[in-house]
Protein backbone atom coordinates (compact mmCIF):
# COMPACT_ATOMS: atom_id res chain seq x y z
CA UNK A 1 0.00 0.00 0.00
CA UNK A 2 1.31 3.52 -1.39
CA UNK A 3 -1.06 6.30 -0.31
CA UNK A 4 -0.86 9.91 -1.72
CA UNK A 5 -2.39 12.06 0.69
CA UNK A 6 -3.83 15.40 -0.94
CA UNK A 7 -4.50 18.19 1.70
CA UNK A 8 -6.62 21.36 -0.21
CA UNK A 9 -5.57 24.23 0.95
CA UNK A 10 -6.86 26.55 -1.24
CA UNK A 11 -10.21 28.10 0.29
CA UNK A 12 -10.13 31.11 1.84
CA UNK A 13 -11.81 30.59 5.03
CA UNK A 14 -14.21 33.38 5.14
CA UNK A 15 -16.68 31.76 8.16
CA UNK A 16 -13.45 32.19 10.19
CA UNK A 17 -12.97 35.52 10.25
CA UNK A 18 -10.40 37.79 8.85
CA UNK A 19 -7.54 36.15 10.03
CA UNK A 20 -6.00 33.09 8.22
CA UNK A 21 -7.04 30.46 9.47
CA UNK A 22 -4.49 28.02 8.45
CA UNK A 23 -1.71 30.25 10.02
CA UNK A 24 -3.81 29.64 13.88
CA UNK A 25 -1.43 28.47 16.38
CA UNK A 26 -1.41 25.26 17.86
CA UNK A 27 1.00 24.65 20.46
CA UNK A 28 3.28 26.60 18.39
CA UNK A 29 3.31 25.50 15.09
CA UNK A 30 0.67 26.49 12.48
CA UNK A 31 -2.81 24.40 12.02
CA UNK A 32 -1.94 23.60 8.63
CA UNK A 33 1.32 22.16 10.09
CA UNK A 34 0.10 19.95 12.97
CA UNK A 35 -2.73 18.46 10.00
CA UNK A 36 0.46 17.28 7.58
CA UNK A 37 2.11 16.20 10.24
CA UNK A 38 -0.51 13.60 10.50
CA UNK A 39 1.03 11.58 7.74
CA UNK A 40 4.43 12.51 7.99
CA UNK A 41 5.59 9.42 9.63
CA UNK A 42 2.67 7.00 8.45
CA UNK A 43 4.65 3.73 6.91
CA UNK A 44 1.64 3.76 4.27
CA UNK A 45 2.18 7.10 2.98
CA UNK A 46 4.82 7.79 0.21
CA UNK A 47 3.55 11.32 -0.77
CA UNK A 48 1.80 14.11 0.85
CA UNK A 49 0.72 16.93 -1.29
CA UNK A 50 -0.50 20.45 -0.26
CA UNK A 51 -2.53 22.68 -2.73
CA UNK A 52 -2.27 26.31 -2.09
CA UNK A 53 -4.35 29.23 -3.36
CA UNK A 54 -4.21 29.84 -6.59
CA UNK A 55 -2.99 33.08 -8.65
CA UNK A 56 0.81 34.43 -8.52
CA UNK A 57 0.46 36.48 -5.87
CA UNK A 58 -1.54 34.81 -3.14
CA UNK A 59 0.21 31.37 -4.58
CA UNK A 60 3.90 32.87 -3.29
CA UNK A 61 1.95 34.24 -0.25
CA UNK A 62 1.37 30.60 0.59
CA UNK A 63 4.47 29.21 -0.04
CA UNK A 64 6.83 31.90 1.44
CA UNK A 65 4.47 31.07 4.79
CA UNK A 66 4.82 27.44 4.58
CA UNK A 67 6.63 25.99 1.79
CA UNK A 68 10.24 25.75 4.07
CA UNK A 69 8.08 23.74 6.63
CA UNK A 70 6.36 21.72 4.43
CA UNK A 71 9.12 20.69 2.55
CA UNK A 72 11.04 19.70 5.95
CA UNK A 73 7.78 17.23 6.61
CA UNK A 74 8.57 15.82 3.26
CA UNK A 75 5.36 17.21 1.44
CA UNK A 76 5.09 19.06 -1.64
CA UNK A 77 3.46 22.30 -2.41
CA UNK A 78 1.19 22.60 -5.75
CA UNK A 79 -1.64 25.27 -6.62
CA UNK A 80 -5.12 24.74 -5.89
CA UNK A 81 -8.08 25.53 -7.97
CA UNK A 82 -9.89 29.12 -8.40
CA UNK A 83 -13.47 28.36 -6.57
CA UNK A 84 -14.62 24.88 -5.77
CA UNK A 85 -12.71 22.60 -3.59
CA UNK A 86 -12.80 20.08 -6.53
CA UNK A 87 -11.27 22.34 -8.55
CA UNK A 88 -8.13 22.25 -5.82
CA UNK A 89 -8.27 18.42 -5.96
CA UNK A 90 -8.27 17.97 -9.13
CA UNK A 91 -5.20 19.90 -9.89
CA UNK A 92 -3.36 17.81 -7.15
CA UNK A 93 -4.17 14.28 -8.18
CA UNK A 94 -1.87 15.79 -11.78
CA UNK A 95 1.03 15.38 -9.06
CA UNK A 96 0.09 12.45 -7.24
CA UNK A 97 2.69 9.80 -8.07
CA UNK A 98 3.06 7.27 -10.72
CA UNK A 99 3.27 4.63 -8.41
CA UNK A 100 0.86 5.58 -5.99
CA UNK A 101 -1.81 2.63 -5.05
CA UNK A 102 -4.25 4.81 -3.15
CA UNK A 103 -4.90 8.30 -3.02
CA UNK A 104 -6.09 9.72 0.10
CA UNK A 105 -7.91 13.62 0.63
CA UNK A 106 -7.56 15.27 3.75
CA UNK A 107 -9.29 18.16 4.79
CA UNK A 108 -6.60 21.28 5.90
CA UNK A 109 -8.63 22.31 8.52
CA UNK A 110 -8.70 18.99 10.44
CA UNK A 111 -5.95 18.87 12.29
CA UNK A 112 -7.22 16.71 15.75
CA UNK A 113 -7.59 13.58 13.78
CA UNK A 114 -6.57 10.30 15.93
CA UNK A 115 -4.64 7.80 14.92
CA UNK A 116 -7.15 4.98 15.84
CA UNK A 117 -9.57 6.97 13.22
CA UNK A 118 -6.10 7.33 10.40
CA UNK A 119 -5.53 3.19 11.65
CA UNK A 120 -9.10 2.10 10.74
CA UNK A 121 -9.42 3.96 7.50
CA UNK A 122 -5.95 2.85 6.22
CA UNK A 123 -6.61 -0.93 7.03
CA UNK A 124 -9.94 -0.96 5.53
CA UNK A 125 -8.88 0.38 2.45
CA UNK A 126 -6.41 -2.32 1.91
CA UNK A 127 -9.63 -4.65 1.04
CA UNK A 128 -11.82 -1.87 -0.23
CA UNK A 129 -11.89 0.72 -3.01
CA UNK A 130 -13.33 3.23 -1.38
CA UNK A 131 -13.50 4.19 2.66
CA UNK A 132 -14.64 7.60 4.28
CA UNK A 133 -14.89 8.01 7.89
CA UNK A 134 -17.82 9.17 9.76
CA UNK A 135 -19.95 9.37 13.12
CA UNK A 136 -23.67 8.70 13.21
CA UNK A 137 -25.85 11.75 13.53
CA UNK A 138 -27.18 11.85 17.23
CA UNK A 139 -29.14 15.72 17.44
CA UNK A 140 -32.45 15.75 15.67
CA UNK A 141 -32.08 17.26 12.17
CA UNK A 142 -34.59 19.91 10.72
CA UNK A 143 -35.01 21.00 6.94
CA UNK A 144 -35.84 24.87 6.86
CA UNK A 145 -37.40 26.84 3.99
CA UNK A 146 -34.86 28.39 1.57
CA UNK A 147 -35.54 32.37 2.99
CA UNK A 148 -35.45 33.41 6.65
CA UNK A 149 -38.10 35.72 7.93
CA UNK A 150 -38.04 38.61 9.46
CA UNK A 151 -39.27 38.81 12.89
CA UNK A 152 -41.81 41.62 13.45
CA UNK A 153 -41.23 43.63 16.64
CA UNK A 154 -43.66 43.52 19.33
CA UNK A 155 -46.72 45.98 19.62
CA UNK A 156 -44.98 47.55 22.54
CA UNK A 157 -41.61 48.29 20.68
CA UNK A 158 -43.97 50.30 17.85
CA UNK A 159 -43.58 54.18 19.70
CA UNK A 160 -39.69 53.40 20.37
CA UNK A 161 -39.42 52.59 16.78
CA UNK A 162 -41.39 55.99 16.02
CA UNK A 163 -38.91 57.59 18.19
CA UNK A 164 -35.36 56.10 17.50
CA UNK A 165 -35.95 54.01 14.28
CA UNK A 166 -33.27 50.91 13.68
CA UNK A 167 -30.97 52.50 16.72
CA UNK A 168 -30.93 49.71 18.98
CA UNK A 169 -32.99 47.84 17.57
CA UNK A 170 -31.54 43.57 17.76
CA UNK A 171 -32.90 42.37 14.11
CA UNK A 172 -33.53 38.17 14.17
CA UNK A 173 -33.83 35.98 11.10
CA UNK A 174 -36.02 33.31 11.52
CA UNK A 175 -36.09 30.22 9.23
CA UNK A 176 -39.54 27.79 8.91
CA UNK A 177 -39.08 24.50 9.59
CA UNK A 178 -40.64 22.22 6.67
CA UNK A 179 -39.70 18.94 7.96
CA UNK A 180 -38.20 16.84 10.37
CA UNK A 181 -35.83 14.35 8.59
CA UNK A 182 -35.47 10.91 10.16
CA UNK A 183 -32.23 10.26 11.85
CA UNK A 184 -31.67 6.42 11.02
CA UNK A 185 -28.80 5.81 8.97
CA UNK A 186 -27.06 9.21 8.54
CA UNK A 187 -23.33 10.09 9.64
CA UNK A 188 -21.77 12.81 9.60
CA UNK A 189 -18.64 12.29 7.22
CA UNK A 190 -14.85 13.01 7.94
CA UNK A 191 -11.85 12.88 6.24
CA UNK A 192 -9.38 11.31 5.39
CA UNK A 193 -11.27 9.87 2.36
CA UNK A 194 -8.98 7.21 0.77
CA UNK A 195 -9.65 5.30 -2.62
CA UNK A 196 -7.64 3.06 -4.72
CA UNK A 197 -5.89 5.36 -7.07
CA UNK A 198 -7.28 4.65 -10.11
CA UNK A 199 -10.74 5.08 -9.11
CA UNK A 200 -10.13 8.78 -7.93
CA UNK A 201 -8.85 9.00 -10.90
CA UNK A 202 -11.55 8.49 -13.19
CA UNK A 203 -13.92 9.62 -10.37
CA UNK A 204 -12.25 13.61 -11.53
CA UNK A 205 -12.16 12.32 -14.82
CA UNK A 206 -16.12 13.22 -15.37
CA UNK A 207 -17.28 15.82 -17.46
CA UNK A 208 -19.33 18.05 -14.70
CA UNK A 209 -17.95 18.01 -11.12
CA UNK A 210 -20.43 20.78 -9.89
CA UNK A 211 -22.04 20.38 -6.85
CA UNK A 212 -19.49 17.74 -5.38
CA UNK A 213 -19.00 18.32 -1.70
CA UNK A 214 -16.60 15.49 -0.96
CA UNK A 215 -15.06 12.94 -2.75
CA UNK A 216 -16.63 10.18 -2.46
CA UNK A 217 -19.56 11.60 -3.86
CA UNK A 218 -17.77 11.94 -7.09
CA UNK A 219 -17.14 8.06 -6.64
CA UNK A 220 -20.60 7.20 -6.08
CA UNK A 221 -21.48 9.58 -9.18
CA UNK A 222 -19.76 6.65 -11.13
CA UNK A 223 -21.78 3.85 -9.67
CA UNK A 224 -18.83 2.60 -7.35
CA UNK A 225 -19.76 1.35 -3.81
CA UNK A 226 -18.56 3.64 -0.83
CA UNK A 227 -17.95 2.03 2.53
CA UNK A 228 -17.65 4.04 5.86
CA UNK A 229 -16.27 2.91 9.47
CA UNK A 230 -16.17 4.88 12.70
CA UNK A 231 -14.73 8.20 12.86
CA UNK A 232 -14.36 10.08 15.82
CA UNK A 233 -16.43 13.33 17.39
CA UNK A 234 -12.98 14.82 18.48
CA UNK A 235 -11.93 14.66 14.10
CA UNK A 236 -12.76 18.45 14.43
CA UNK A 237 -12.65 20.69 11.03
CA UNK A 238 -12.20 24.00 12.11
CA UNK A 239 -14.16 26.44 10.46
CA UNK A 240 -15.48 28.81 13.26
CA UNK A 241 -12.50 30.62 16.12
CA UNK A 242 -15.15 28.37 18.12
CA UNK A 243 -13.71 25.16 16.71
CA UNK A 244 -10.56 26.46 16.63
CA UNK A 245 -10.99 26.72 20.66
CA UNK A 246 -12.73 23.26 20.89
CA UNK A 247 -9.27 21.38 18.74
CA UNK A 248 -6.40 23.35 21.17
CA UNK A 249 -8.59 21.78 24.15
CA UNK A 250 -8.58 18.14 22.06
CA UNK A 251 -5.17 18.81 21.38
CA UNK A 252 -4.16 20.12 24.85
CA UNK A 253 -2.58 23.24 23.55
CA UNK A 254 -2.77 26.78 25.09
CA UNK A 255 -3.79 29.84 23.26
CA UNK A 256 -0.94 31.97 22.42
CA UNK A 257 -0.80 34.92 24.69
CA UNK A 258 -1.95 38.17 23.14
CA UNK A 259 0.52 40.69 22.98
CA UNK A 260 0.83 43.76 25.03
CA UNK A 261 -0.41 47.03 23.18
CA UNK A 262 2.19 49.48 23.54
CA UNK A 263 1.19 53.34 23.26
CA UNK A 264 3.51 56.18 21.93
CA UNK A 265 3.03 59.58 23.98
């Protein structure tokens, strides 16, 4: 078994916040760092491969921030796609190795996955063509209408409106709930997503990728049979600073202290 490992790096994060997310300290070393570090020393994998943003300039952004650290891990550092995160794995799996039997995608942002989760994915893949991991969806799920509504203010808030207008005022969208959708047999799915090589391959090999939010579901586009095993509620992708805060207390790391603002008189 040769796995690739493809880690997109290419979106831009924007539910995070302004800062980079990628760049986020974990117990002193970047997020992006502590997720390739996953596979680093894995006996399976011959090849990790990170796609950056694309364009010149935000491209060399990337690699002057990480490319040295990267390429001390032993991965490589290609450019990602312009919009969708297919687009970013598509361009990898152009570097993924000749010899490569399985290629495995990784999400960036997932740095807090376990090696019992990395151990069960890995073996199972050794029989199967295609293994994702996941955890079965405990909180009751809701479908909501497409457009939130507007909730009207009370009767008593109508002379303060008269009087100050929006000042104040806390606006909340509310979305209608159209149905309750049964809970039996959905998970929640994870990465890494492995597949024998060849059938990733042809799975990004179809005309219209649109609409793919994972890879297997490019797979199972072609027909092919997915399988999924346990994953693990601590496989955290960080998308939110409160994820960020819930994967430093999985990982046991600290917050880096802020630094003290100094004033000029």
């Amino acid at each position: 078994m040769n796995v690739s490992v493809i880690i997109p790096a290419a979106g831009r994060g924007t539910r995070f916040g302004a800062s980079d997310k990628l760049n986020q300290d974990l117990g002193g070393r970047p997020l992006l760092v502590r997720t390739v570090e996953l596979f680093s020393k894995r006996e399976e994998v011959g090849q990790v491969i990170v796609a950056g943003p694309p364009g010149p300039e935000d491209y060399e952004t990337f690699r002057e921030r990480f490319a040295a650290t990267l390429s001390f891990l032993g991965a490589m550092v290609v450019e990602g796609g312009a919009a969708e995160r297919w687009e970013t794995v598509r361009n990898a799996i152009k570097a993924v190795a000749d010899d490569a039997t399985h290629i495995a995608v990784h999400d960036a942002a997932r740095p807090a996955t376990g090696n019992d989760v990395l151990n069960r994915v890995f073996e199972a893949a050794k029989s199967l063509p295609a293994v994702i991991p996941g955890v079965r969806v405990s909180a009751t799920i809701k479908r909501i209408a497409a457009e939130a509504e507007s909730v009207t203010p009370a009767e008593d808030d109508a002379i303060a409106d008269a009087i100050f207008g929006d000042a104040g005022r806390v606006n909340i969208e509310a979305m209608r709930v159209t149905e309750t959708v049964p809970r039996d047999g959905l998970m929640e799915i994870q990465t890494p997503q492995v597949f024998e090589a060849d059938l990733l391959r042809r799975a990004y090999a179809q005309p219209d990728l649109r609409g793919a939010t994972d890879d297997a579901s490019l797979v199972e586009r072609l027909g092919e049979t997915v399988h999924v095993v346990e994953g693990d509620a601590c496989n955290i992708k960080v998308t939110t600073p409160g994820d960020l805060r819930l994967v430093r207390a999985i990982l046991g790391v600290k917050a880096p202290e802020a630094r003290p603002v100094h004033k000029q008189f």
